[in-house]
Protein backbone atom coordinates (compact mmCIF):
# COMPACT_ATOMS: atom_id res chain seq x y z
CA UNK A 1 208.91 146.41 164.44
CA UNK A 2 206.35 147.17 166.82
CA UNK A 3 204.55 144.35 166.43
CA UNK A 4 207.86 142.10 166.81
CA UNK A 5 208.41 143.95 169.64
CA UNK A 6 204.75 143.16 170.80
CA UNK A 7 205.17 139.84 169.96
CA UNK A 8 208.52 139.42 172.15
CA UNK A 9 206.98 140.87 175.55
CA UNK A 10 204.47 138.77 175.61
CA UNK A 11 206.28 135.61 175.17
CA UNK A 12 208.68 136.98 177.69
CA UNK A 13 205.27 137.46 180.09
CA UNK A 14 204.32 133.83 179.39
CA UNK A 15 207.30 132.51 180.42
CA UNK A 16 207.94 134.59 183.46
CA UNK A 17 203.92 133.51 184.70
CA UNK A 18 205.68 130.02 184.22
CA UNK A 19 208.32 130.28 186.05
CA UNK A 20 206.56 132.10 188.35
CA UNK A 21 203.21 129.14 189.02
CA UNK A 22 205.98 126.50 188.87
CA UNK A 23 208.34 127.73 191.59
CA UNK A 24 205.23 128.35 193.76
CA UNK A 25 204.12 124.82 193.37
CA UNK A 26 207.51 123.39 194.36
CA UNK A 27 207.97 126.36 197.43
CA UNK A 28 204.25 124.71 198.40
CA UNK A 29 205.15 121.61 198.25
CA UNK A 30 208.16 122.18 200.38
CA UNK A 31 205.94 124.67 202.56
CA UNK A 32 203.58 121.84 203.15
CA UNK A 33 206.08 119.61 204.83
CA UNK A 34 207.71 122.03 206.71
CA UNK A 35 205.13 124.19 207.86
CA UNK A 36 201.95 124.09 205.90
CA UNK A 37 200.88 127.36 204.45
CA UNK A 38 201.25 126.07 200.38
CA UNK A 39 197.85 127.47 199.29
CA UNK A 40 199.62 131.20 200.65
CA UNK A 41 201.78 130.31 197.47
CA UNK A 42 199.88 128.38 194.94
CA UNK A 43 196.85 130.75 194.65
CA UNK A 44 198.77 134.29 194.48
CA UNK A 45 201.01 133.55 191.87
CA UNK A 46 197.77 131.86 189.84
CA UNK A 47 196.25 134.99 190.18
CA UNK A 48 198.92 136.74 188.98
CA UNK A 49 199.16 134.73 186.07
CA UNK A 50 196.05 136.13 185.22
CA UNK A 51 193.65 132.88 186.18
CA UNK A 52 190.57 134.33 187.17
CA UNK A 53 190.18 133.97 191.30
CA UNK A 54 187.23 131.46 191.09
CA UNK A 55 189.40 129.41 188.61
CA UNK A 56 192.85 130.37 190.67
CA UNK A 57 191.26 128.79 193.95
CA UNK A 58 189.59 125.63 192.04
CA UNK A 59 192.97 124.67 190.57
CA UNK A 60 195.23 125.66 193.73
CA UNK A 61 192.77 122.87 195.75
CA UNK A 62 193.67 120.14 193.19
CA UNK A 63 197.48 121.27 193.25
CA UNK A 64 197.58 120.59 197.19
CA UNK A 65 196.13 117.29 197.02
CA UNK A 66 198.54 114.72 196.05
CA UNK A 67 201.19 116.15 199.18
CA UNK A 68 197.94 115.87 201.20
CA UNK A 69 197.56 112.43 200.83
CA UNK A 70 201.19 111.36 201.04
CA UNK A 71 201.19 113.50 204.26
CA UNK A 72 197.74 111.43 205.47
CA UNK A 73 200.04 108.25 205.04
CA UNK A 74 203.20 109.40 206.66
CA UNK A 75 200.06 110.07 209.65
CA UNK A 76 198.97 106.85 209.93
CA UNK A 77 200.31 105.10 213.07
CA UNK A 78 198.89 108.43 214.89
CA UNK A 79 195.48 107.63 214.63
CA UNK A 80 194.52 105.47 217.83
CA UNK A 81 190.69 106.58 217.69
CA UNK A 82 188.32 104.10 216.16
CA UNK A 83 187.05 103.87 212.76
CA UNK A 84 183.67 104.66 213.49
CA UNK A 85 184.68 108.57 214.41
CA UNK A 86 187.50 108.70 211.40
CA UNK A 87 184.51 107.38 209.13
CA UNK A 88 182.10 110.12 210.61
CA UNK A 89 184.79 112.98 210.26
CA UNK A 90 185.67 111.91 206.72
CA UNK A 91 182.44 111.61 205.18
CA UNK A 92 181.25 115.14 207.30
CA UNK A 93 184.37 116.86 205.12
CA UNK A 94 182.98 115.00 202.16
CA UNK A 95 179.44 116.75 202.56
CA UNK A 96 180.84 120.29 203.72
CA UNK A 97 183.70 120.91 201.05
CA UNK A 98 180.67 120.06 198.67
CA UNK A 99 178.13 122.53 199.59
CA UNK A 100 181.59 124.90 199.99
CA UNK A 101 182.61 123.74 196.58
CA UNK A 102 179.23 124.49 195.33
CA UNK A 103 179.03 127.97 197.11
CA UNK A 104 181.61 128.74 195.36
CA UNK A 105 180.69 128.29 191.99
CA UNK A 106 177.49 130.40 192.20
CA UNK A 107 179.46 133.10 193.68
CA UNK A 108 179.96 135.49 190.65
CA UNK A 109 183.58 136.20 190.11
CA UNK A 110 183.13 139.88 190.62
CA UNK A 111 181.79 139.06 193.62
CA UNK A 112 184.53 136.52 194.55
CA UNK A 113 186.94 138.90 193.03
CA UNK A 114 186.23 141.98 195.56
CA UNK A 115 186.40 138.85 198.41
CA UNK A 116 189.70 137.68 197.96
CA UNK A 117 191.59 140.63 199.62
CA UNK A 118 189.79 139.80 202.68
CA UNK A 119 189.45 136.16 202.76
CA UNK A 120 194.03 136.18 202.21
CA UNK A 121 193.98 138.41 205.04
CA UNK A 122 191.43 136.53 207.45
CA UNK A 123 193.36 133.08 206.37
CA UNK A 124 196.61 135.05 206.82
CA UNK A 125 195.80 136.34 210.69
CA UNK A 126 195.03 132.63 211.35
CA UNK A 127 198.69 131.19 209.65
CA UNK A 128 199.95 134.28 211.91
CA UNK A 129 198.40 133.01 215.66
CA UNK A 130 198.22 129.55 214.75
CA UNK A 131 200.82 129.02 217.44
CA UNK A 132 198.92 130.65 219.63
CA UNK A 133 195.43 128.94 218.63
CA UNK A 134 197.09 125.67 219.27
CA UNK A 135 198.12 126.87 222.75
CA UNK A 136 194.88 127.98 223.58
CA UNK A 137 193.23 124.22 222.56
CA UNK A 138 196.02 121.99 224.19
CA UNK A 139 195.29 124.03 227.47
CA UNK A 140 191.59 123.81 227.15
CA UNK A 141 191.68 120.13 225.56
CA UNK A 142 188.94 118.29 226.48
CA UNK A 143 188.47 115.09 228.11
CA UNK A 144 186.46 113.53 226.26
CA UNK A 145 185.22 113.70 222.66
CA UNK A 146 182.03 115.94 222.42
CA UNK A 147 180.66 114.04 219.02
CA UNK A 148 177.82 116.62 218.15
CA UNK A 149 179.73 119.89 218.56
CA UNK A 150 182.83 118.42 216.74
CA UNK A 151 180.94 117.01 213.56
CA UNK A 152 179.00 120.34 213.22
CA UNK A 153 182.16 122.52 213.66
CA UNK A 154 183.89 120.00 210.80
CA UNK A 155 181.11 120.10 208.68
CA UNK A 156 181.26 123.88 208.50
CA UNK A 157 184.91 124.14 208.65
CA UNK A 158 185.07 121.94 205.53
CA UNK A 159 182.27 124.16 203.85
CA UNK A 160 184.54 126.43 204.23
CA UNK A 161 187.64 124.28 202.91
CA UNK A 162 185.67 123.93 199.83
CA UNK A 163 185.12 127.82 198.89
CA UNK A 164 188.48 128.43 200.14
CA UNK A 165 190.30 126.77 202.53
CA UNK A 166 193.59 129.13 203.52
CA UNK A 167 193.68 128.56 207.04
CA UNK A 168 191.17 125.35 207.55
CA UNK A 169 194.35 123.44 208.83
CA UNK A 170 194.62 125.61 211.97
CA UNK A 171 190.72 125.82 212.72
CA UNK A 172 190.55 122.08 212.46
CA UNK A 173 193.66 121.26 214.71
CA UNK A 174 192.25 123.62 217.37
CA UNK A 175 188.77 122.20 216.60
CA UNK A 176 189.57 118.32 217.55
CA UNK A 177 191.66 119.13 220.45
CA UNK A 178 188.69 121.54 222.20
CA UNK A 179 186.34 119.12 221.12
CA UNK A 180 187.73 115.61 221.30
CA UNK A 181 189.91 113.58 223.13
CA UNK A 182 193.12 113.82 221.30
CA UNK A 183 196.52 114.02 221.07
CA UNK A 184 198.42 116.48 218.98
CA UNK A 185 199.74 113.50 216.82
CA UNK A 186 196.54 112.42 216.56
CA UNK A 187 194.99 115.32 216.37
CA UNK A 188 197.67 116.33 212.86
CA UNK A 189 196.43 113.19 211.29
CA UNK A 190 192.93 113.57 212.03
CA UNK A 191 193.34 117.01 210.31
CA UNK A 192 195.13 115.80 206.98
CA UNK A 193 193.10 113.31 206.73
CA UNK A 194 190.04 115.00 206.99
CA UNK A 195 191.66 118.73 205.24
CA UNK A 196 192.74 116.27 202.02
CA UNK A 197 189.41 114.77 202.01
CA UNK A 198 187.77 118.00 201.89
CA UNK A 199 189.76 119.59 199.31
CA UNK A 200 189.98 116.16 197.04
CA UNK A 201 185.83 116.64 196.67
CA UNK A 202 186.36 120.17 196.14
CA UNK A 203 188.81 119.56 193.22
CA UNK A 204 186.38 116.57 191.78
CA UNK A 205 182.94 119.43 191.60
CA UNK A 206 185.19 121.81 190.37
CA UNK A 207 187.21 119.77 187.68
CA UNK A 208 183.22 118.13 186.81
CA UNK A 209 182.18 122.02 186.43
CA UNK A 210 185.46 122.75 183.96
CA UNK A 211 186.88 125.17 186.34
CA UNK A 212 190.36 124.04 186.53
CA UNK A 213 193.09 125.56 184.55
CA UNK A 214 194.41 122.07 183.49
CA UNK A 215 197.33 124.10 181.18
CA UNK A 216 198.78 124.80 185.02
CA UNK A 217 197.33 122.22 187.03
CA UNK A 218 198.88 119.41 185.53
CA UNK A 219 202.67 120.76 185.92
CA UNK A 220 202.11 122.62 189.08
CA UNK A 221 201.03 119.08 190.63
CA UNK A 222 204.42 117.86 189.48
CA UNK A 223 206.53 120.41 191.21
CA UNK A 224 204.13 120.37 194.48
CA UNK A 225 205.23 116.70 194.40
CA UNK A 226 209.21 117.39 193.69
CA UNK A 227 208.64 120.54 195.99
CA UNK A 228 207.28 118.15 199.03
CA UNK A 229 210.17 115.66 198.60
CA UNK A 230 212.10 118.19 198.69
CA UNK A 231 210.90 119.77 201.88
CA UNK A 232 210.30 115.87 203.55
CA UNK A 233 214.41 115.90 203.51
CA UNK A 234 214.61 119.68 204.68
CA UNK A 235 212.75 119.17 207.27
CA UNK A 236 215.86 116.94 208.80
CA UNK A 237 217.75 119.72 208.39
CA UNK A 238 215.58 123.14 208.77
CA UNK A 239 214.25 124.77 211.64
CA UNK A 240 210.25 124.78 210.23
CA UNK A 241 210.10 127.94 212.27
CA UNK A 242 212.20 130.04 209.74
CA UNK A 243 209.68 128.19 206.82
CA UNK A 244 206.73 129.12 208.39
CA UNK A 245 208.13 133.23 209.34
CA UNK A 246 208.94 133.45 205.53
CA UNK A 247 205.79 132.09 204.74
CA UNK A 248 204.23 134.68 206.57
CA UNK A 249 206.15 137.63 205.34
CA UNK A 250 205.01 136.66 202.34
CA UNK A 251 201.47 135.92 203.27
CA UNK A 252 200.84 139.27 204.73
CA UNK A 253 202.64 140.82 201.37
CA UNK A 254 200.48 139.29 199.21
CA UNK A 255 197.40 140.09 201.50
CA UNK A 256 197.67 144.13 201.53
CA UNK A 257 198.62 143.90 198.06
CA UNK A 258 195.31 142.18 197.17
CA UNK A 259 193.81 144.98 199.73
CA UNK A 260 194.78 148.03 198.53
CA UNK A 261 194.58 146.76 194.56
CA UNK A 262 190.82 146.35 196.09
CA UNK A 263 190.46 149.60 197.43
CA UNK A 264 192.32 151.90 195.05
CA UNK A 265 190.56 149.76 192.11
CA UNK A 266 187.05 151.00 193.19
């Protein structure tokens, strides 16, 4: 009886992590295109399903990508820069989100482990002023596109896409509008295309290296994709502000969770 009983829970706890990783890849998908913030979903309730955090953040970057892209398309008629500077800023994110990616993987997961609590909450207080951030760029936009300072401050942003990434949306819009002559449009696509890039060579080191839980990966994509076509038609209908202040409730939930499991756990 007790090992029926055994037996029973633990099928139950598979298929609540289930449910649980699949409705977090369709609320990122929908997340995405209404307000960004998906990986604030995706790589919580991995954790949670017990993937270990190194694994959890490999397989939450490939998750993301296929909304990225579709997002980089819908983007398109925004970019008015040449293809010279796209080319620069693409293969730059190329080159960072592989040393990040790499980074990464010689990180021990202990040592990954006691980061995580701190890396949510740093990503978090960036979803949480991102507003603000934007402000603070479109008033001190520059004039002209300062090449040198904004392929060094991609290159490290996308480093930092690759061992991470929560966040690198913000830092990048607020990056190419201090740095470069751009307009928000064009300053969005510039970001998803360059963000996407980034975490696409992040997900091809770490799928090479065998990191990625394929057993979620595979049907988490699926319901990021239903999740984002989902959200594309909200989006017509939703005020992305109320998205984006649930997202963040549940951001900063999930971040002083992850805290004090990391400071009561020693």
């Amino acid at each position: 009886m007790l090992n029926a009983g055994s037996s029973t829970l633990h099928v139950t706890l598979r298929l609540v992590n289930w449910i649980l990783v699949v409705a977090a890849a369709v609320g990122a998908g929908a997340a995405n295109a209404l307000a960004g913030g998906g990986m604030f979903l995706v790589f919580p309730a991995l954790l949670l399903a017990g993937v270990g955090p190194v694994a959890a953040n490999a397989t939450a970057s490939l998750i993301l990508i296929p909304g990225g892209w579709a997002s980089t398309w819908v983007y398109r008629d925004t970019l008015k820069h040449g293809w010279r500077l796209q080319t620069a800023m693409g293969v730059i994110s190329l080159a960072g989100a592989w040393a990040g990616s790499l980074l990464l993987l010689h990180t021990p997961e202990r040592g990954f482990s006691r980061l995580v609590p701190y890396l949510m909450l740093s990503a978090t207080l960036i979803f949480s002023f991102s507003g603000r951030l934007k402000k603070v760029a479109e008033a001190h936009a520059s004039r002209r596109t300062h090449l040198v300072p904004l392929l060094v401050g991609q290159f490290f942003l996308a480093i930092y896409g690759g061992y991470f990434g929560a966040g690198m949306g913000v830092l990048m819009l607020a990056l190419y509008l201090a740095a470069a002559h751009l307009e928000m449009q064009e300053a969005s696509g510039m970001r998803l295309i360059c963000g996407t890039a980034a975490n696409t060579m992040a997900a091809l080191v770490f799928a090479v290296r065998g990191v990625i839980e394929w057993r979620f990966a595979l049907p988490m994509v699926l319901a990021c994709i239903v999740g984002g076509y989902w959200g594309a038609h909200m989006v017509k209908r939703m005020d992305a502000g109320k998205a984006r202040r649930a997202i963040l409730v549940y951001a900063w939930g999930i971040s002083l969770w992850l805290l004090g499991r990391s400071i009561f756990a020693g």
